[in-house]
Protein backbone atom coordinates (compact mmCIF):
# COMPACT_ATOMS: atom_id res chain seq x y z
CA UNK A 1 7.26 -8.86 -2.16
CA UNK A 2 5.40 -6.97 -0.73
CA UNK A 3 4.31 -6.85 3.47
CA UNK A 4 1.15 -8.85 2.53
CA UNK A 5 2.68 -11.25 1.13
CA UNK A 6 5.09 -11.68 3.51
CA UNK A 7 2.66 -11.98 6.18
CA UNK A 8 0.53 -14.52 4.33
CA UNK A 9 3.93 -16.50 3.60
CA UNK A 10 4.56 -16.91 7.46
CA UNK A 11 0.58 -17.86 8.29
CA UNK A 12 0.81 -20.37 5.68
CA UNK A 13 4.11 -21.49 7.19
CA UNK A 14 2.92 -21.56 10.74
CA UNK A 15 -0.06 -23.48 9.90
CA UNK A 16 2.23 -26.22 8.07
CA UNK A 17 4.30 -26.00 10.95
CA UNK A 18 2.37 -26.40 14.22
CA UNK A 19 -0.85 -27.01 12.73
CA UNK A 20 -0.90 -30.40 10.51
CA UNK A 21 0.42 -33.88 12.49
CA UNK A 22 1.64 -35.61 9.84
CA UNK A 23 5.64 -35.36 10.29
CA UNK A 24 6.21 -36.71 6.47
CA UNK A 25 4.12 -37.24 3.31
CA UNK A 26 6.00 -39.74 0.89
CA UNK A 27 9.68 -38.50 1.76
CA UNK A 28 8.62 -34.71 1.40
CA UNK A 29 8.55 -33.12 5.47
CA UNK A 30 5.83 -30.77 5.88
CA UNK A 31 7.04 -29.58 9.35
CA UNK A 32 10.61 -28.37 6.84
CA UNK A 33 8.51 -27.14 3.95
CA UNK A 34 6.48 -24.78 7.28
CA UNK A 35 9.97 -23.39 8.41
CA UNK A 36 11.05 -22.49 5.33
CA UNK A 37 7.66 -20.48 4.35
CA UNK A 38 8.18 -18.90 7.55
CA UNK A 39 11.52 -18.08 6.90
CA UNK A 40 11.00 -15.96 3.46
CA UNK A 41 8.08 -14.75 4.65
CA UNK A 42 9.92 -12.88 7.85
CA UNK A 43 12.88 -11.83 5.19
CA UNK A 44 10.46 -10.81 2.85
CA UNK A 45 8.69 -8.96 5.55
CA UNK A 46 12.12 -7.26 6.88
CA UNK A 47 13.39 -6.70 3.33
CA UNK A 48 10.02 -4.98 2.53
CA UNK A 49 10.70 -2.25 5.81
CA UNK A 50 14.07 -1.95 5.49
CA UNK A 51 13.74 -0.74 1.52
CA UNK A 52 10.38 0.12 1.14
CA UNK A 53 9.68 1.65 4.15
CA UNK A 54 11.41 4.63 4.21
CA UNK A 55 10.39 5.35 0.83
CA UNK A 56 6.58 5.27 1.71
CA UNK A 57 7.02 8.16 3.46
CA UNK A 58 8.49 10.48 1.13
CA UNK A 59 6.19 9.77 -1.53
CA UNK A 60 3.14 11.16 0.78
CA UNK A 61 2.57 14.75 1.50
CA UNK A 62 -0.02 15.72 4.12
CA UNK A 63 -0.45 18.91 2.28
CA UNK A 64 -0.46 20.20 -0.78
CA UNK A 65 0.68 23.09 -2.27
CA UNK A 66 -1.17 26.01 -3.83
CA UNK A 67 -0.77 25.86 -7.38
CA UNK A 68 0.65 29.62 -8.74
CA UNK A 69 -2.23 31.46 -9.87
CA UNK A 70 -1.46 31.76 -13.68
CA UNK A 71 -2.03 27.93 -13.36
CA UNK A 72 -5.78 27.53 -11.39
CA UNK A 73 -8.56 26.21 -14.43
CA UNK A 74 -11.48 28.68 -13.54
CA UNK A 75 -14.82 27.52 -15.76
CA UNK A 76 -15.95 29.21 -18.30
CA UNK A 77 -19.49 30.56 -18.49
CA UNK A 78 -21.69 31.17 -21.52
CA UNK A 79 -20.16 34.29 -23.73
CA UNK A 80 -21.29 37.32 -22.17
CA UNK A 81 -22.95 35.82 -19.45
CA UNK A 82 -19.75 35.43 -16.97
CA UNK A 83 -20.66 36.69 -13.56
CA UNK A 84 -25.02 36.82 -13.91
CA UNK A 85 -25.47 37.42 -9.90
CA UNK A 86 -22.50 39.79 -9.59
CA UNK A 87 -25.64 42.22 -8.54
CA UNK A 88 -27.33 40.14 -6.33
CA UNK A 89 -24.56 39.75 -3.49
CA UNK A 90 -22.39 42.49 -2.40
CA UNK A 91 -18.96 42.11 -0.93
């Protein structure tokens, strides 16, 4: 589950909960059936930072490392034709 979800499970719960009158639709209690979606959604939620989370971090880098130079792709002109301004702009 993911923190989406989780959140969407305790809106959905809330609004069962404090948001609908009716106390009981033909033996089933919607007021129950609210708790309870509000209940895995806030486990789901706290299961989701407690293993997910610190994994989330890891995974990103903010920078990334230069690949070694024997690996850098460097386009290839047409034969004989590989540097055609090399004249034009001095270092």
């Amino acid at each position: 589950m993911t923190i989406g979800a989780g959140l969407f499970l305790i809106a959905v719960g809330a609004i069962l909960r404090f948001g609908i009158t009716t106390a009981s639709t033909h033996g089933v209690s919607v007021h129950t059936i609210g708790d309870i979606l509000m209940l895995v959604g806030a486990l789901g939620v706290v299961l989701w930072l407690v293993v997910w989370a610190p994994w989330t971090r890891s995974r990103r880098s903010a920078y990334r490392q230069a690949p070694p130079p024997d690996e850098i792709y460097t386009a290839r002109g047409y034969p004989g034709n590989e540097a055609p301004y090399q004249d034009q702009y001095p270092r």
